[in-house]
Protein backbone atom coordinates (compact mmCIF):
# COMPACT_ATOMS: atom_id res chain seq x y z
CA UNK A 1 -47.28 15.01 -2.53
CA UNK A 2 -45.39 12.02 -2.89
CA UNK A 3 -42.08 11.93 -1.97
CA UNK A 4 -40.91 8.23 -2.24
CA UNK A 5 -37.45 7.62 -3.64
CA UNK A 6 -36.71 5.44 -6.54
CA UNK A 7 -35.01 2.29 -5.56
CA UNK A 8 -32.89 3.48 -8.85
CA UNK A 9 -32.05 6.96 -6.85
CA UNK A 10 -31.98 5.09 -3.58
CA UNK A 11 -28.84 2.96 -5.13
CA UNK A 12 -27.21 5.97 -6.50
CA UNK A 13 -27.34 7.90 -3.46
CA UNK A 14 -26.07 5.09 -1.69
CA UNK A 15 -22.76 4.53 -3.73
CA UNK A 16 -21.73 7.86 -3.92
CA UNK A 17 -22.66 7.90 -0.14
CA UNK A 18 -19.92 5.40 0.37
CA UNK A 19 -17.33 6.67 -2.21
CA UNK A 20 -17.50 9.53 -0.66
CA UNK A 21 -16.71 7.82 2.67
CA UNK A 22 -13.76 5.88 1.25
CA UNK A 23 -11.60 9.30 -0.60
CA UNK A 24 -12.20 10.95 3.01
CA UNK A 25 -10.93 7.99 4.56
CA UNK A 26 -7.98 7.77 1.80
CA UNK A 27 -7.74 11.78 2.51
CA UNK A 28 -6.51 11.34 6.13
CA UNK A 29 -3.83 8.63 5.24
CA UNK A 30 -2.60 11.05 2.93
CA UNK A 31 -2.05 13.43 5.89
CA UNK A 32 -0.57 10.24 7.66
CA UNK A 33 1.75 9.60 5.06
CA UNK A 34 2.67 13.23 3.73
CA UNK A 35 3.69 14.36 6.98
CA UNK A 36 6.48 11.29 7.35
CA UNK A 37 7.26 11.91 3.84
CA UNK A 38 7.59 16.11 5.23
CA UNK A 39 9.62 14.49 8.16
CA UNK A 40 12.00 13.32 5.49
CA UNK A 41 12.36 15.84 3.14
CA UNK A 42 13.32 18.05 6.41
CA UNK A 43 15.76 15.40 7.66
CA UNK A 44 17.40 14.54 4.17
CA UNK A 45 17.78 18.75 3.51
CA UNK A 46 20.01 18.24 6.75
CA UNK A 47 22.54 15.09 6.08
CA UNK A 48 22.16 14.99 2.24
CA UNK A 49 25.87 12.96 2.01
CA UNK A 50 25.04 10.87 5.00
CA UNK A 51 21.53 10.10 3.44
CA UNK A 52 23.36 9.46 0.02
CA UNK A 53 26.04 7.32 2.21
CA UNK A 54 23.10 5.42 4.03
CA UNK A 55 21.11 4.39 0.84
CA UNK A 56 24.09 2.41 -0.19
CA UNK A 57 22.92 0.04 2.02
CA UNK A 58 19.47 -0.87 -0.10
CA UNK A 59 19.01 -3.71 -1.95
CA UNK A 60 17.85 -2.16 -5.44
CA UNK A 61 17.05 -5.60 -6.85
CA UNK A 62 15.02 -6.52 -4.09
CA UNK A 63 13.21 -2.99 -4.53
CA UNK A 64 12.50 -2.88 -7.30
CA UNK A 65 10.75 -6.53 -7.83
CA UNK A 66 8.87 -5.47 -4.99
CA UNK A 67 8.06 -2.10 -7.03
CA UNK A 68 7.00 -4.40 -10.34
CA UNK A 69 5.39 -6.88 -8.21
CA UNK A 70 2.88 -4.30 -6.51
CA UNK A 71 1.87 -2.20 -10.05
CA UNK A 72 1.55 -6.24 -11.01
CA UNK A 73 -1.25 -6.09 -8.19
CA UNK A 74 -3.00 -2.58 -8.84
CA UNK A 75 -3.44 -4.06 -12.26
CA UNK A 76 -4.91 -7.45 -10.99
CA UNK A 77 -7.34 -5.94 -8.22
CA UNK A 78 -8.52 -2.91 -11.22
CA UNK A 79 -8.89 -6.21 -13.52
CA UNK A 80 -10.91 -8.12 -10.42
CA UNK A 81 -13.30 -4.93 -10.17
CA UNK A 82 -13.52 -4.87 -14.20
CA UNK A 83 -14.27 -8.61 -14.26
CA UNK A 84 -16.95 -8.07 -11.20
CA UNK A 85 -18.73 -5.36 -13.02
CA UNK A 86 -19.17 -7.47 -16.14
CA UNK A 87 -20.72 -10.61 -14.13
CA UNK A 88 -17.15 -12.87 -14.43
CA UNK A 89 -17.06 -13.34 -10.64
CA UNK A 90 -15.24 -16.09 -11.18
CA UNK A 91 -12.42 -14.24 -12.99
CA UNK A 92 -12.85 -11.57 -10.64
CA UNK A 93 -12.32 -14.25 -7.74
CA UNK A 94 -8.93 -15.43 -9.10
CA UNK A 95 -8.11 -11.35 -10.00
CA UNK A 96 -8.66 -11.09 -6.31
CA UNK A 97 -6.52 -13.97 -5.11
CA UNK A 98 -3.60 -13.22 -7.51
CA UNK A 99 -3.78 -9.80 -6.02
CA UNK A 100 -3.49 -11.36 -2.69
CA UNK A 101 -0.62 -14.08 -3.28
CA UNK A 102 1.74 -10.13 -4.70
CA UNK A 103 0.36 -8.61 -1.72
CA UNK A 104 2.18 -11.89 0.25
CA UNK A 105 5.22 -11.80 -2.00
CA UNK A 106 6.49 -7.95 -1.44
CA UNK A 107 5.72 -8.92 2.60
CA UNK A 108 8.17 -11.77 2.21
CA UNK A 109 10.32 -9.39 0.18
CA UNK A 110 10.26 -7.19 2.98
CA UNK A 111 10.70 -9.32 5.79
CA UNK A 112 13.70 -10.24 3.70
CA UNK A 113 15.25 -6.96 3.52
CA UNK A 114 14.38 -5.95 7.18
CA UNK A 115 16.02 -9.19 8.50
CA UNK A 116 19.36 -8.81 6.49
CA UNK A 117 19.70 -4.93 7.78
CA UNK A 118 18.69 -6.04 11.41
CA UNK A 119 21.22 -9.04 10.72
CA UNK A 120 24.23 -6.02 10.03
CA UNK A 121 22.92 -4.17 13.15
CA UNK A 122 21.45 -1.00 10.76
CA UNK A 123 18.10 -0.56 12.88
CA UNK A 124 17.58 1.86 15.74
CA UNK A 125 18.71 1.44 18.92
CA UNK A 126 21.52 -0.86 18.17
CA UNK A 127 25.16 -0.68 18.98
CA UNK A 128 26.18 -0.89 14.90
CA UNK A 129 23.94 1.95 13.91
CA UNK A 130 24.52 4.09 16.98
CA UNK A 131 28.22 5.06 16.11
CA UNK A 132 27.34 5.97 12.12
CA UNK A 133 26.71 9.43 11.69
CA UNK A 134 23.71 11.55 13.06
CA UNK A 135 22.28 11.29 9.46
CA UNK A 136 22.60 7.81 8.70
CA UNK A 137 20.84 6.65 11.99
CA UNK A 138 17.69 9.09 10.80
CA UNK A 139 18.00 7.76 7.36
CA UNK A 140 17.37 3.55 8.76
CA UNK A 141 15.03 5.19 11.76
CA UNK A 142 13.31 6.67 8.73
CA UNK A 143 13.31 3.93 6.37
CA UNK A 144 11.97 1.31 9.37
CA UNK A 145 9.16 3.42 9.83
CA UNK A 146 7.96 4.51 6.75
CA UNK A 147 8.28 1.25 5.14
CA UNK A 148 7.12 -0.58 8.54
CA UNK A 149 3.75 1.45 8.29
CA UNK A 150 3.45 0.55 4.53
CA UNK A 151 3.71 -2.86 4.85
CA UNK A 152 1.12 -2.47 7.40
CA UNK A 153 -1.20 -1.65 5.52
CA UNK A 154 -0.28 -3.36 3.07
CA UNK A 155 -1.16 -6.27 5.54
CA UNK A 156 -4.37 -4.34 6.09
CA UNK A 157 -5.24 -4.97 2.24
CA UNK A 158 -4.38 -8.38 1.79
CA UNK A 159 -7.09 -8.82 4.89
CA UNK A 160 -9.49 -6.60 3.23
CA UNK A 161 -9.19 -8.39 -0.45
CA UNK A 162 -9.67 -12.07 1.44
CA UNK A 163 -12.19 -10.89 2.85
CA UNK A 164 -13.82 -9.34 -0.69
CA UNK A 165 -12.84 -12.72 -1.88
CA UNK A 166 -15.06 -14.58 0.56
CA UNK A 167 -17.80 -12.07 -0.39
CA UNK A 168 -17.65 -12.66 -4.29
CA UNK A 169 -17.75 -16.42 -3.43
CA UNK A 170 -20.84 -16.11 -1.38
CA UNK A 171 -22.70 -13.29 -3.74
CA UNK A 172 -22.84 -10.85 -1.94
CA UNK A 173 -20.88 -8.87 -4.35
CA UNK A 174 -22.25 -8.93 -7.85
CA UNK A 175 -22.72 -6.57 -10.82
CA UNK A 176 -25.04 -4.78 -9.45
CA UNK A 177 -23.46 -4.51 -5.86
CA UNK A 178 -20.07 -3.80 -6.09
CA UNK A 179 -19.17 -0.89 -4.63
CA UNK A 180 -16.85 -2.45 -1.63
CA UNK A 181 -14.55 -3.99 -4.00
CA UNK A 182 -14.09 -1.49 -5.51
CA UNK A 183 -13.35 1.02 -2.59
CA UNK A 184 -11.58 -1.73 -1.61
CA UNK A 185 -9.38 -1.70 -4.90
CA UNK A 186 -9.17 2.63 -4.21
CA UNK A 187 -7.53 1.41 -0.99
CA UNK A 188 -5.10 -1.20 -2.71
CA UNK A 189 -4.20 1.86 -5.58
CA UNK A 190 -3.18 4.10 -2.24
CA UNK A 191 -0.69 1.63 -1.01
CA UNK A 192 0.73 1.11 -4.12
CA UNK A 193 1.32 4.77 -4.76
CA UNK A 194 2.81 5.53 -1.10
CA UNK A 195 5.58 2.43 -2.37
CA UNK A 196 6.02 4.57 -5.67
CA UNK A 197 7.26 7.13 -3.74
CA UNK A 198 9.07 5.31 -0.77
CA UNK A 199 11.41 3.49 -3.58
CA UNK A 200 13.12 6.56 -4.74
CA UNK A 201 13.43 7.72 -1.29
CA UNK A 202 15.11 4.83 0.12
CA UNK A 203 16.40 3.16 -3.28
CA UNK A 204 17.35 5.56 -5.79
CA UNK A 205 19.20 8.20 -3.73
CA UNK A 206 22.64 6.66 -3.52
């Protein structure tokens, strides 16, 4: 009885083997990220006027180019995958750079916005924030971790995508092998989701 496997079943098994891998993986930062977004709902039910009072605070402009400039990037990096799949892996290759220069400009954003609330003493631990009111200092404790974890991995990406990028110039990643850049893209499309909600937590509430 012969019981070899098609190289054509072989590949098959094989992707879904590693899509599989990456929604599991994409499964447990949803715990990650749904329990702070729990922790907040919990907190905010507490101090909703000092939450309200706290978000006053945000930059919305700055927010919300950040917001435009990531759903900028979730369309470039689904674009790169497209392009990949069709044999363009030169388009794909600039898809996949222009993805990483937005990835670089919300980090700048950020570092932006973090430096001018550190700058007015609104982080934890300092003198300034210590005297507001119990609410306020969970809403900045809050919004430095939450967003502090997104941009990490948002920093995670970027490092990912380069490294995709050095991939597609090499060939390793072709039409008919393309299945890390686009788990890598499924990655990208989580961060950019965990933002959508962040912004009208930290934004919009005021």
């Amino acid at each position: 009885m012969n019981t070899t496997i098609a190289p054509e079943s072989h590949g098959r098994i094989d992707y879904q083997g590693k899509k599989i891998g990456m929604w599991l993986f994409l499964y447990t930062e949803l715990l990650f990220f749904g329990g702070m977004f729990l922790l907040y709902s919990i907190f905010r039910s507490h101090y909703p006027i000092e939450f309200h009072t706290a978000a006053s605070a945000e930059n919305l402009i700055l927010g919300t180019v950040n917001t435009t400039v990531l759903l900028t990037s979730s369309l470039a990096i689904a674009l790169a995958i497209a392009s990949i799949k069709s044999g363009n892996t030169r388009r794909s290759s600039c898809l996949q750079i222009t993805t990483i220069a937005l990835g670089v400009v919300f980090l700048i954003i950020k570092y932006f916005e973090w430096e001018a609330k550190i700058s007015e003493g609104l982080y934890p631990g300092s003198s300034v924030l210590s005297v507001k009111a119990h609410g306020e200092i969970m809403f900045f404790s809050l919004y430095f971790v939450m967003t502090g974890m997104h941009g990490l991995h948002v920093f995670i990406g970027i490092g990912v995508i380069a490294f995709m990028f050095v991939l597609t110039q090499r060939g390793s990643l072709t039409r008919d092998s393309f299945v890390k850049l686009e788990n890598t893209g499924l990655y990208w499309h989580f961060v950019d989701i965990v933002w959508i909600y962040l912004f009208p937590l930290f934004y919009l509430i005021s």
